[in-house]
C-alpha atoms as a PDB file:
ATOM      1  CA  UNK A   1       3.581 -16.218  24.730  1.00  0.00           C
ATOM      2  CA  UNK A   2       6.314 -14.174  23.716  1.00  0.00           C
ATOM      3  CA  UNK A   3       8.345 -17.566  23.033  1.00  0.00           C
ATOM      4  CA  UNK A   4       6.179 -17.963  19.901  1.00  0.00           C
ATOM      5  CA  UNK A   5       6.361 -17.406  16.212  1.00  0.00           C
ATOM      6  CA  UNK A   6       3.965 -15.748  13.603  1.00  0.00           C
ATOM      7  CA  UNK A   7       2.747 -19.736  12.159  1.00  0.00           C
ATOM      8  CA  UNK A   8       2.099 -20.895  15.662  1.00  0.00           C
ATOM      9  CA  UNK A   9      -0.129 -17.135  17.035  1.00  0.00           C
ATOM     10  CA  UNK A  10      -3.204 -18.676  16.754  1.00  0.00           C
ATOM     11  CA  UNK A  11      -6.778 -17.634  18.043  1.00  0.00           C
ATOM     12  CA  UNK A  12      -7.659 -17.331  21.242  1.00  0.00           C
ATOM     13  CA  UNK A  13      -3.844 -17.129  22.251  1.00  0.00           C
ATOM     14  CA  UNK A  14      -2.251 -14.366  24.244  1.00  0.00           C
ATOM     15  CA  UNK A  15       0.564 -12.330  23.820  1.00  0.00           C
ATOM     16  CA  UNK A  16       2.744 -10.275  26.175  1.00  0.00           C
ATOM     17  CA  UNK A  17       5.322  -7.612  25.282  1.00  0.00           C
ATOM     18  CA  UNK A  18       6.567  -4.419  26.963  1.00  0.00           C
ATOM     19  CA  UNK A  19       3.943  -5.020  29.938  1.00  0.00           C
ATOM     20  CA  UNK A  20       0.723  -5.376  27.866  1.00  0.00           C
ATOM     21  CA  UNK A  21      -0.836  -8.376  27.077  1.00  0.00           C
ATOM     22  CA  UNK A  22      -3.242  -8.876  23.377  1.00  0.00           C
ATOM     23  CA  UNK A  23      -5.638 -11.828  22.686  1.00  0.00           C
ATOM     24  CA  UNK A  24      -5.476 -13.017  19.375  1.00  0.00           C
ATOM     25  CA  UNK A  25      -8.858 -12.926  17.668  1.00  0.00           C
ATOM     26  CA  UNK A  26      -8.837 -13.559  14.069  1.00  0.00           C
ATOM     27  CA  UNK A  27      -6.161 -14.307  11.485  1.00  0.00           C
ATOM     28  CA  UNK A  28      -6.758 -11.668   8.637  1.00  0.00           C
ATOM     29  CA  UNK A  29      -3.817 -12.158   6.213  1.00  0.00           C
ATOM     30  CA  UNK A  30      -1.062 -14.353   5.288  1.00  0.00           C
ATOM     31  CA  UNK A  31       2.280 -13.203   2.717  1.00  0.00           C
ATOM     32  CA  UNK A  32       4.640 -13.763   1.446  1.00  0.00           C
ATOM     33  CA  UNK A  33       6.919 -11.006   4.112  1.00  0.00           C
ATOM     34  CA  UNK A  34       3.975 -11.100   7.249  1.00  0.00           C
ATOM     35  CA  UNK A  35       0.994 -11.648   9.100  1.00  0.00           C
ATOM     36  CA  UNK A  36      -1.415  -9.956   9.967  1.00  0.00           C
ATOM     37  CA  UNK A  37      -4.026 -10.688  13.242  1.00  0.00           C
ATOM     38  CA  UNK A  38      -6.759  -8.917  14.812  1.00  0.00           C
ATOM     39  CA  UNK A  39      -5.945  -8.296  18.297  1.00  0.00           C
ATOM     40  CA  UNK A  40      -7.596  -6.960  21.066  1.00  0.00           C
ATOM     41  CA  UNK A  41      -5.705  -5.517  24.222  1.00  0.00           C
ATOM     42  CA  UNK A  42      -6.967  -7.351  27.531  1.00  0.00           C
ATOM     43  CA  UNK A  43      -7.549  -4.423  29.587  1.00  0.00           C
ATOM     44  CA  UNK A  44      -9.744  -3.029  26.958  1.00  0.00           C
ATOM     45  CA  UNK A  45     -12.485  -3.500  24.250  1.00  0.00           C
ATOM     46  CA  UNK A  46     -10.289  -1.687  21.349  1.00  0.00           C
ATOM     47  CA  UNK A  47      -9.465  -4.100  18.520  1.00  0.00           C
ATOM     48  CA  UNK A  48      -6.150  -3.245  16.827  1.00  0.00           C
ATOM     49  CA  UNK A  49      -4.088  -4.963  13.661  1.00  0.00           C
ATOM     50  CA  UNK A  50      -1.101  -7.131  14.750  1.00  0.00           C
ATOM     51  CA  UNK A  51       1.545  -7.634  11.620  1.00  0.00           C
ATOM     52  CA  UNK A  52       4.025 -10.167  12.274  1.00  0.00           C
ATOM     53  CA  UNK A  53       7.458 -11.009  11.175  1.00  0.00           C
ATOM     54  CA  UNK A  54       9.579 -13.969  12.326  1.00  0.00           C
ATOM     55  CA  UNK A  55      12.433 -12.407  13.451  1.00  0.00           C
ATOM     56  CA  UNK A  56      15.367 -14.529  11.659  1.00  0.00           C
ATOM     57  CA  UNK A  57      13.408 -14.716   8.167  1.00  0.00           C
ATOM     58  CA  UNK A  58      16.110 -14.221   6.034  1.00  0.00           C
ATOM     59  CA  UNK A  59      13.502 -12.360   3.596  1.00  0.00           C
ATOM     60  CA  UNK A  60      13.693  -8.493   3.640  1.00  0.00           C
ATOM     61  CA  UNK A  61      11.696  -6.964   6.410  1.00  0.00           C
ATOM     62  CA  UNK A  62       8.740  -4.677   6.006  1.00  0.00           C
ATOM     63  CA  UNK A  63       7.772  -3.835   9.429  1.00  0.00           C
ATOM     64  CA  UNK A  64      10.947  -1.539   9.880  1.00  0.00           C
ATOM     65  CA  UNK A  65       9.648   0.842   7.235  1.00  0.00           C
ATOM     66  CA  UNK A  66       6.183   0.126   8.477  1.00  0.00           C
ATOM     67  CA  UNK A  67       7.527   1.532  11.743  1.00  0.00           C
ATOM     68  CA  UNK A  68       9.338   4.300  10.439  1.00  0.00           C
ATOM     69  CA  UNK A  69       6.912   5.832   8.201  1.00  0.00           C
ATOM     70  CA  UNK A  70       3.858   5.491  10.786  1.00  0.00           C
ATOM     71  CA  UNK A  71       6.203   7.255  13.380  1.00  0.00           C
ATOM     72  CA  UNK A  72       5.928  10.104  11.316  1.00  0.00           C
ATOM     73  CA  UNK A  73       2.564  10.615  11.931  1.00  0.00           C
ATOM     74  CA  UNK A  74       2.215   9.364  15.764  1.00  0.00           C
ATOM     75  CA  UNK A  75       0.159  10.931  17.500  1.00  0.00           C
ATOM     76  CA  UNK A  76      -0.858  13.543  14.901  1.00  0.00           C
ATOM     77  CA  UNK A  77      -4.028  12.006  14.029  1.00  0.00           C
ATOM     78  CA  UNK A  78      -3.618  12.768  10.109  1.00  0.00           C
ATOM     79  CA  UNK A  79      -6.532  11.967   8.097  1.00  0.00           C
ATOM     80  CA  UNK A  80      -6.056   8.831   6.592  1.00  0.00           C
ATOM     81  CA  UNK A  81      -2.780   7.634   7.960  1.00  0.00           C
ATOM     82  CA  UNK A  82      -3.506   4.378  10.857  1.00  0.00           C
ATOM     83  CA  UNK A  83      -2.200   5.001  14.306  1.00  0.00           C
ATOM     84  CA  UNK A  84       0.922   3.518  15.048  1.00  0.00           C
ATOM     85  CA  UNK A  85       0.008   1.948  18.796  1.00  0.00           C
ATOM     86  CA  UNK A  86       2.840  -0.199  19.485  1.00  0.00           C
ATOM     87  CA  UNK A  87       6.284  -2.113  17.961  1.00  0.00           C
ATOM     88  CA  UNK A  88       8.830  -3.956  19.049  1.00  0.00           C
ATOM     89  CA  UNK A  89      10.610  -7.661  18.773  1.00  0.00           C
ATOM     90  CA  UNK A  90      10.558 -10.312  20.525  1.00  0.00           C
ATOM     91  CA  UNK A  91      13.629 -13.357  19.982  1.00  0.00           C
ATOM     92  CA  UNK A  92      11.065 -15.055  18.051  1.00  0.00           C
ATOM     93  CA  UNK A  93       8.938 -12.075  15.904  1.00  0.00           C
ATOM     94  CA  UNK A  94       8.678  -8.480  15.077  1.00  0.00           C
ATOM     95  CA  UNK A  95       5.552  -6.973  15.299  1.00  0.00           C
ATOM     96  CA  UNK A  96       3.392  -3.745  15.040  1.00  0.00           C
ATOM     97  CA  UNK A  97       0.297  -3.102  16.345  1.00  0.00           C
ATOM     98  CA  UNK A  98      -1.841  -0.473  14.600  1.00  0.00           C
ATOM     99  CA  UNK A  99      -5.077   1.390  14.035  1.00  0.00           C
ATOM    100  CA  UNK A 100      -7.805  -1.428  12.592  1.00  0.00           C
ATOM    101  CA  UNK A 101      -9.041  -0.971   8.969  1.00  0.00           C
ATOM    102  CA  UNK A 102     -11.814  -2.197   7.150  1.00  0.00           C
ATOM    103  CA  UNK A 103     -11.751  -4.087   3.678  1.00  0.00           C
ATOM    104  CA  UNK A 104      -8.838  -2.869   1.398  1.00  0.00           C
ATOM    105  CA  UNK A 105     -10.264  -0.994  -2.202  1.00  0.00           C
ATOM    106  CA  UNK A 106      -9.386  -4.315  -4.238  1.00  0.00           C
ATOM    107  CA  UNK A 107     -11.069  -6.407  -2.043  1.00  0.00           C
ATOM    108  CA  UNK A 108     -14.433  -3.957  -2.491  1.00  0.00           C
ATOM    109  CA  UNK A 109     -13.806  -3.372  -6.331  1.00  0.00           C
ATOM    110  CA  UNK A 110     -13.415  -7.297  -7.070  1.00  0.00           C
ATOM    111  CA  UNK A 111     -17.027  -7.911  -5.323  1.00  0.00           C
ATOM    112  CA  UNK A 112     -18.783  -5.250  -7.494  1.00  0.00           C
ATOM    113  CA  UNK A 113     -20.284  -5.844 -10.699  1.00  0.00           C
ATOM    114  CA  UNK A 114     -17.898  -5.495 -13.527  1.00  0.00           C
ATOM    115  CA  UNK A 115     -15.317  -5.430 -10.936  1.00  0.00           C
ATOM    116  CA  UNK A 116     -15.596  -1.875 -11.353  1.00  0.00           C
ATOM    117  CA  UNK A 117     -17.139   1.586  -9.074  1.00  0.00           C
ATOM    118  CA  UNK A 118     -19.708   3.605  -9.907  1.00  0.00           C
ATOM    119  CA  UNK A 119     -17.996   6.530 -11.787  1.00  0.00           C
ATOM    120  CA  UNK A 120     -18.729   9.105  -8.616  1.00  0.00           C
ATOM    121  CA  UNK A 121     -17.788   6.780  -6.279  1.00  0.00           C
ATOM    122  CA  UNK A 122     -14.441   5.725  -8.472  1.00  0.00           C
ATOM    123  CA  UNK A 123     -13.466   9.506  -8.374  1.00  0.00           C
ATOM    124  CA  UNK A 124     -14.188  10.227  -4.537  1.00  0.00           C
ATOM    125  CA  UNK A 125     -12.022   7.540  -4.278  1.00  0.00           C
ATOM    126  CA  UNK A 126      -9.216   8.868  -6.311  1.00  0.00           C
ATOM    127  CA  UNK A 127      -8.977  12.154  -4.257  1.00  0.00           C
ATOM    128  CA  UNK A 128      -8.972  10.611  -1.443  1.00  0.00           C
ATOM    129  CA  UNK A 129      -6.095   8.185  -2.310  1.00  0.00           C
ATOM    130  CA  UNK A 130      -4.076  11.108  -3.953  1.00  0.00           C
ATOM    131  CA  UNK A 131      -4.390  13.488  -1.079  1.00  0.00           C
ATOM    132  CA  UNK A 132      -3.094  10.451   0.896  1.00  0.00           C
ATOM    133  CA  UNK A 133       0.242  10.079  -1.559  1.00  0.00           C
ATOM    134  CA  UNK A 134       0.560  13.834  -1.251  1.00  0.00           C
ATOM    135  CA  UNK A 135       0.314  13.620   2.725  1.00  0.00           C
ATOM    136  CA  UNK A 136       3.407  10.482   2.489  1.00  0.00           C
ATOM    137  CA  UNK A 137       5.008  12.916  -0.014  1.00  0.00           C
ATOM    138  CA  UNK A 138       4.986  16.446   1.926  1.00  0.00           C
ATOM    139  CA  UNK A 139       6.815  14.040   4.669  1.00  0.00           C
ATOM    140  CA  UNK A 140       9.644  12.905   2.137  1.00  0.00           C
ATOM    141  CA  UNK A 141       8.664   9.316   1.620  1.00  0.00           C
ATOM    142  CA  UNK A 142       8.090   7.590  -1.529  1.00  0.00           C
ATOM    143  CA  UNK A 143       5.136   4.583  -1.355  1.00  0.00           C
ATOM    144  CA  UNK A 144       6.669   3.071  -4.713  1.00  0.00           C
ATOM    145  CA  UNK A 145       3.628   0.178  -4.125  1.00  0.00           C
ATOM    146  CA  UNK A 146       0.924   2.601  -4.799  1.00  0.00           C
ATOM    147  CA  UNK A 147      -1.713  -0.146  -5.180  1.00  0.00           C
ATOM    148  CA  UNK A 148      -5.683  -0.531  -4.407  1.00  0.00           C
ATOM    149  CA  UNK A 149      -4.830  -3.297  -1.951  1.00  0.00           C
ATOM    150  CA  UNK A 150      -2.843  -0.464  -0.078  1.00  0.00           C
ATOM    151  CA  UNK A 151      -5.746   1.681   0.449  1.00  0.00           C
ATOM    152  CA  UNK A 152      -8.438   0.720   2.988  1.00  0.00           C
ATOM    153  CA  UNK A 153     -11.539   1.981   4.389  1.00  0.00           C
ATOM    154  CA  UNK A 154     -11.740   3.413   8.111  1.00  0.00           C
ATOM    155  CA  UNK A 155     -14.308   1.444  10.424  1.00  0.00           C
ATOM    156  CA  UNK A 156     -17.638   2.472  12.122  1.00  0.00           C
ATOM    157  CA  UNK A 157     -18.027   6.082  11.748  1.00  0.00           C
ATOM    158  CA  UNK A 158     -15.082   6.641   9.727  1.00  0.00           C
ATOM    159  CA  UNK A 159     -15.876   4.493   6.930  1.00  0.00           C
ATOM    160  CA  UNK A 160     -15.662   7.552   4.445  1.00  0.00           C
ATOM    161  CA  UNK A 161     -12.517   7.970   5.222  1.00  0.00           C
ATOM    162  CA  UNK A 162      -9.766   6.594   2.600  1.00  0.00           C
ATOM    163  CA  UNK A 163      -6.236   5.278   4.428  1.00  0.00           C
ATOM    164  CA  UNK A 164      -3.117   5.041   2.936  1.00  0.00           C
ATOM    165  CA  UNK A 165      -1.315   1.370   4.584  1.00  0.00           C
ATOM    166  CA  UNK A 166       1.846  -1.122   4.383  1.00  0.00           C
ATOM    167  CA  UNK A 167       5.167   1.046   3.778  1.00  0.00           C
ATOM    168  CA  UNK A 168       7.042  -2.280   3.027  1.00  0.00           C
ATOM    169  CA  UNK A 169       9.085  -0.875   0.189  1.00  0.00           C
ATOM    170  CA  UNK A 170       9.033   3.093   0.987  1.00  0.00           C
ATOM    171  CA  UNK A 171      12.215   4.872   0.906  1.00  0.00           C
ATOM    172  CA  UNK A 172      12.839   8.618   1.612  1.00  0.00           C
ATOM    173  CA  UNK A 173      13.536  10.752  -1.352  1.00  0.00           C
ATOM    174  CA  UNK A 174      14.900  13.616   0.911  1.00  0.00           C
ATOM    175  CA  UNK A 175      15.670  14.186   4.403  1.00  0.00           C
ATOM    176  CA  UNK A 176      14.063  15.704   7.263  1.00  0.00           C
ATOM    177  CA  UNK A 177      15.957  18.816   6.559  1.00  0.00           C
ATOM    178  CA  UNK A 178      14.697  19.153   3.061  1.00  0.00           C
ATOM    179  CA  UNK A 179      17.659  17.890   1.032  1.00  0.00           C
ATOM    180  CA  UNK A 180      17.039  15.261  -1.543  1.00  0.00           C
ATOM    181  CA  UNK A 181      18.905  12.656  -1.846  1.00  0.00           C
ATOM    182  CA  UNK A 182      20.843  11.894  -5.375  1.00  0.00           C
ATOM    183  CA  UNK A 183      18.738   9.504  -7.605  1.00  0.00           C
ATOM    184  CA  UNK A 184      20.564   5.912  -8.083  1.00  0.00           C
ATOM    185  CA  UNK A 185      22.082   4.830 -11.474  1.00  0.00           C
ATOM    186  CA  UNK A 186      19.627   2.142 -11.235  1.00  0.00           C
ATOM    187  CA  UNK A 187      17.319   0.345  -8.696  1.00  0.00           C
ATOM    188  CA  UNK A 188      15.329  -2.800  -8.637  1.00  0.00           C
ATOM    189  CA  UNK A 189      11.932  -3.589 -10.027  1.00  0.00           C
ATOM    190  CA  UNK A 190       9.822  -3.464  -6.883  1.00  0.00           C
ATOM    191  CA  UNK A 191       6.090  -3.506  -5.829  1.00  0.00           C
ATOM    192  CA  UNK A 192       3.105  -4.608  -7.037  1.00  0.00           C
ATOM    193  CA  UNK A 193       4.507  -4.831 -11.478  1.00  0.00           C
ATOM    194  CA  UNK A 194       0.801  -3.949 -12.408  1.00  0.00           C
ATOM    195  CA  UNK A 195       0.511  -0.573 -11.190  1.00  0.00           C
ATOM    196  CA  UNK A 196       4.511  -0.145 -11.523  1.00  0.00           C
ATOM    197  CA  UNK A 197       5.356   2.990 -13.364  1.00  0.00           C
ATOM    198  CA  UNK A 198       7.293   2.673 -16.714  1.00  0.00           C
ATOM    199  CA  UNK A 199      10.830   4.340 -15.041  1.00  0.00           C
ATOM    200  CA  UNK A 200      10.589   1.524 -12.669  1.00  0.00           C
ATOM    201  CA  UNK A 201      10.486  -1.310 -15.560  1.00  0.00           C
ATOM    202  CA  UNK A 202      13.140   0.624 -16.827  1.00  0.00           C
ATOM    203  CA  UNK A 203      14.981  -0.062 -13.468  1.00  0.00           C
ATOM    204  CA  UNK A 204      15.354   3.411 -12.577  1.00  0.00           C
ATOM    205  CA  UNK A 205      15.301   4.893  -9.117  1.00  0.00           C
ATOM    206  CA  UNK A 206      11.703   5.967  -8.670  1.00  0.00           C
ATOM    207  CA  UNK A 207      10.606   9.218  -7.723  1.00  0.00           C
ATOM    208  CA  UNK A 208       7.245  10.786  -6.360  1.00  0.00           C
ATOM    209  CA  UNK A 209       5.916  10.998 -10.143  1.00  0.00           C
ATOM    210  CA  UNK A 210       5.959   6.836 -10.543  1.00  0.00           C
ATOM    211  CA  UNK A 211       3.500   6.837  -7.428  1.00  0.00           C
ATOM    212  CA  UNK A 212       1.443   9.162  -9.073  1.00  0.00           C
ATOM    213  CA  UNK A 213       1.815   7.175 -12.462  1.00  0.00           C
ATOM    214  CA  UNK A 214       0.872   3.858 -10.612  1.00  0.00           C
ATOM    215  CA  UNK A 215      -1.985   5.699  -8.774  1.00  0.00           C
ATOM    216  CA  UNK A 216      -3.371   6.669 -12.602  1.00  0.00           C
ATOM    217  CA  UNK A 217      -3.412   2.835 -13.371  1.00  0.00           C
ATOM    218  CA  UNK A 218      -4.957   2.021  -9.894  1.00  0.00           C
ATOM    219  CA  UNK A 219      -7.951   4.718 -10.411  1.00  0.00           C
ATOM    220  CA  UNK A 220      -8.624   3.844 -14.197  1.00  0.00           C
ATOM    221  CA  UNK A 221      -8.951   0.521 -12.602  1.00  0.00           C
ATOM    222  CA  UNK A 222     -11.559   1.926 -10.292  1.00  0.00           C
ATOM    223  CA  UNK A 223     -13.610   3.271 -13.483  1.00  0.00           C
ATOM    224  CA  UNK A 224     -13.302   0.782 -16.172  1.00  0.00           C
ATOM    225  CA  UNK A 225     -12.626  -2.853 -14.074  1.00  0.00           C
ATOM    226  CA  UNK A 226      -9.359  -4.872 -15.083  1.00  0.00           C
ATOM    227  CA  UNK A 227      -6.764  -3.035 -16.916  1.00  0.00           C
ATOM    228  CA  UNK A 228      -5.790  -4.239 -20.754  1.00  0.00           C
ATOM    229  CA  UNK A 229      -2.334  -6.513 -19.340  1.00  0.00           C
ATOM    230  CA  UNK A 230      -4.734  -7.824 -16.363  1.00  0.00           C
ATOM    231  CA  UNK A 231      -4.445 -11.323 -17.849  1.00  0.00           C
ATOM    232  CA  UNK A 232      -0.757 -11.350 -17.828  1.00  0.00           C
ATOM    233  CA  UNK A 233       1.692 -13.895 -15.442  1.00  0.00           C
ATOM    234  CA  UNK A 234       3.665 -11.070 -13.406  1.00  0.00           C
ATOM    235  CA  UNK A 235       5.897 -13.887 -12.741  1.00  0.00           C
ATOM    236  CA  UNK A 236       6.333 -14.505 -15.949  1.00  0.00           C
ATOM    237  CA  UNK A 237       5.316 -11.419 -17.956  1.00  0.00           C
ATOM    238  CA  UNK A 238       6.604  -8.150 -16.119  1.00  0.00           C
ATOM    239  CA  UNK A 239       8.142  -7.378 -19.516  1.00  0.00           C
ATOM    240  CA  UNK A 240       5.092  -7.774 -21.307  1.00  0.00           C
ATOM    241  CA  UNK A 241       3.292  -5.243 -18.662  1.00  0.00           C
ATOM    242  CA  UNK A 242       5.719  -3.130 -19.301  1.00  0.00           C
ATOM    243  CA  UNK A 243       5.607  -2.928 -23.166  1.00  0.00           C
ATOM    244  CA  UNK A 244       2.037  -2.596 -22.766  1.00  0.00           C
ATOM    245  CA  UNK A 245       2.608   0.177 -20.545  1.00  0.00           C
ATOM    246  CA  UNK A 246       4.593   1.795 -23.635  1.00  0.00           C
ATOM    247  CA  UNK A 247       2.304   0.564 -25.789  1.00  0.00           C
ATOM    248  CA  UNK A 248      -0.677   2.322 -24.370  1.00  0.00           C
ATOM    249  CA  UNK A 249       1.402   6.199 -24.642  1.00  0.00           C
ATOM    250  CA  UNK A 250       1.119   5.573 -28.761  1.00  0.00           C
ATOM    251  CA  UNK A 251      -1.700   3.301 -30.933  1.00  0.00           C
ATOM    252  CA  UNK A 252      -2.441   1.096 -27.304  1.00  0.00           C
ATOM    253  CA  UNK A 253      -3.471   4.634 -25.658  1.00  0.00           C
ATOM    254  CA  UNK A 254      -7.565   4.095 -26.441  1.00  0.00           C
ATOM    255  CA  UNK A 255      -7.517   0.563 -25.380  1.00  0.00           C
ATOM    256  CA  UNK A 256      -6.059   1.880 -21.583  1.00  0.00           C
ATOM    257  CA  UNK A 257      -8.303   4.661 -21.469  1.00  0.00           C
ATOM    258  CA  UNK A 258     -12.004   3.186 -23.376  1.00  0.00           C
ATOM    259  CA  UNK A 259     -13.803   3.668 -20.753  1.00  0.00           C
ATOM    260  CA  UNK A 260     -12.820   6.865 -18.758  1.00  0.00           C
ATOM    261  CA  UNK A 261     -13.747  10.198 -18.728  1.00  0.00           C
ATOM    262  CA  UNK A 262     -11.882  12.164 -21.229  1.00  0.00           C
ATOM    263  CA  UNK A 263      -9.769  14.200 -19.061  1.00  0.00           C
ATOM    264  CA  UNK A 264      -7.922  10.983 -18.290  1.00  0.00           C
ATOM    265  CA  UNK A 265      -5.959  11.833 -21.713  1.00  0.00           C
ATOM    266  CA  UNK A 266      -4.739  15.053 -20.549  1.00  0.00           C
ATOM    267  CA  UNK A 267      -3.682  13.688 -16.881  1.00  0.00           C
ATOM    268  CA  UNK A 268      -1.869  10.607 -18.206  1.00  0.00           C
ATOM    269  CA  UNK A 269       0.092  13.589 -20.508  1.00  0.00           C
ATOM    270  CA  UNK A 270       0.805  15.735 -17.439  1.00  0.00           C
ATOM    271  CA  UNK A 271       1.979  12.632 -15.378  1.00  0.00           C
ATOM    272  CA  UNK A 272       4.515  11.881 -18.634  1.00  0.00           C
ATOM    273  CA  UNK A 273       5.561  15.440 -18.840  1.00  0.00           C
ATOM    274  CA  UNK A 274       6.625  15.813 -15.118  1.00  0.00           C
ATOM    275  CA  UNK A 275      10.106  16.317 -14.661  1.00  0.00           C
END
């Protein structure tokens, strides 16, 4: 089964790699860079997450930092990071085989009323999420797609437990010995351009304050439902989202934050002022 690539993996299929052999249950995502399945290993009953990446797509791959990020963590069992349980490539596909989740925080927001959380529940979930960019950060790694669809919800008895996920576009802001590495004149607009930060419309290389900025949009999305550019193209509009991301640090400030408590003013003004 090894001979086949991530459109033809199809349930009920097997596949065998570095002497273990998966069935493939369920189909859970298709993108624009991957797959994802729901595997489980023959020999057992755990069910694990499969993502998938034709070898020879010429589009940028996502598994390597996938793979490099969850090493980081194997076998450390950090709260809130999945389990890296195995990687490799075949001629056909890369793959990486990881810890199951449950639904991702957009898919639970969009189902609730208002598209919104309960305020209490909307700020549990915002510690959780910024303890797990703090946990990415302490190990030198920038998310720079800080994003509620990259946050999910551990299964079965762990399904209070918030997990950070897909490490497509991190990059290391320092190495392992502590040294950080000098910014770039400029970098690419990456990531999801909704929750993007405004140094990163700017084209500047991003730095551990823009995840924090984007997680501000993401949680003021958890309180208040869709946030005042939610209408806009990002296709299209990324430099309208942007201008409304200016827009809202002067007269467009109330319109972002109606809605929130009113501390949110003084943590949007500590995000701006870091350094």
């Amino acid at each position: 089964m090894s001979d086949e690539s991530p459109s033809t993996l199809r349930p009920g299929q097997t596949f065998t790699h570095h002497g273990k052999k998966y069935k493939i249950l369920k189909q859970i995502w298709f993108g624009p860079f991957s797959e994802v399945m729901i595997v489980k290993e023959i020999n057992g009953n755990e069910r694990y997450a499969m993502k998938i990446e034709k070898t020879n797509d010429p589009q940028r791959s996502v598994l390597k930092l996938d793979v490099f990020v969850l090493r980081e963590f194997q076998n450390t069992k950090t709260i809130g990071i999945p389990q890296l349980i195995d990687q490799g490539r075949t001629n056909q596909i890369k793959y990486v085989i990881m810890q199951l989740l449950g639904p991702d925080l957009d898919k639970l927001r969009r189902c609730l009323p208002g598209k919104k959380f309960t305020l209490t529940t909307a700020l549990r979930l915002s510690i959780q999420t910024l303890d797990r960019i703090e946990t990415l950060h302490d190990t030198g790694w920038l998310s720079r797609d800080i994003k509620a669809n990259n946050f999910a919800i551990g299964l079965k008895d762990d399904n209070q437990t918030v997990y950070i996920l897909d490490f497509g576009f991190a990059r290391r802001f320092r190495d392992k010995s502590g040294k950080f590495y000098q910014p770039r004149s400029s970098a690419a607009l990456i990531g999801s351009i909704y929750y993007s930060s405004l140094a990163a419309h700017a084209f500047k290389d991003q730095c551990r304050k823009d995840d924090i900025e984007s997680w501000f949009y993401m949680v003021c999305e958890f309180i208040k439902g869709p946030l005042p550019w939610a209408n806009a193209d990002v296709r299209e509009d990324y430099l309208l989202i942007g201008e409304w991301k200016r827009y809202a640090r002067f007269s467009g400030r109330y319109e972002l934050l109606k809605g929130v408590p009113e501390e949110f003013d003084k943590i949007l003004e500590m995000i701006d002022n870091i350094k």
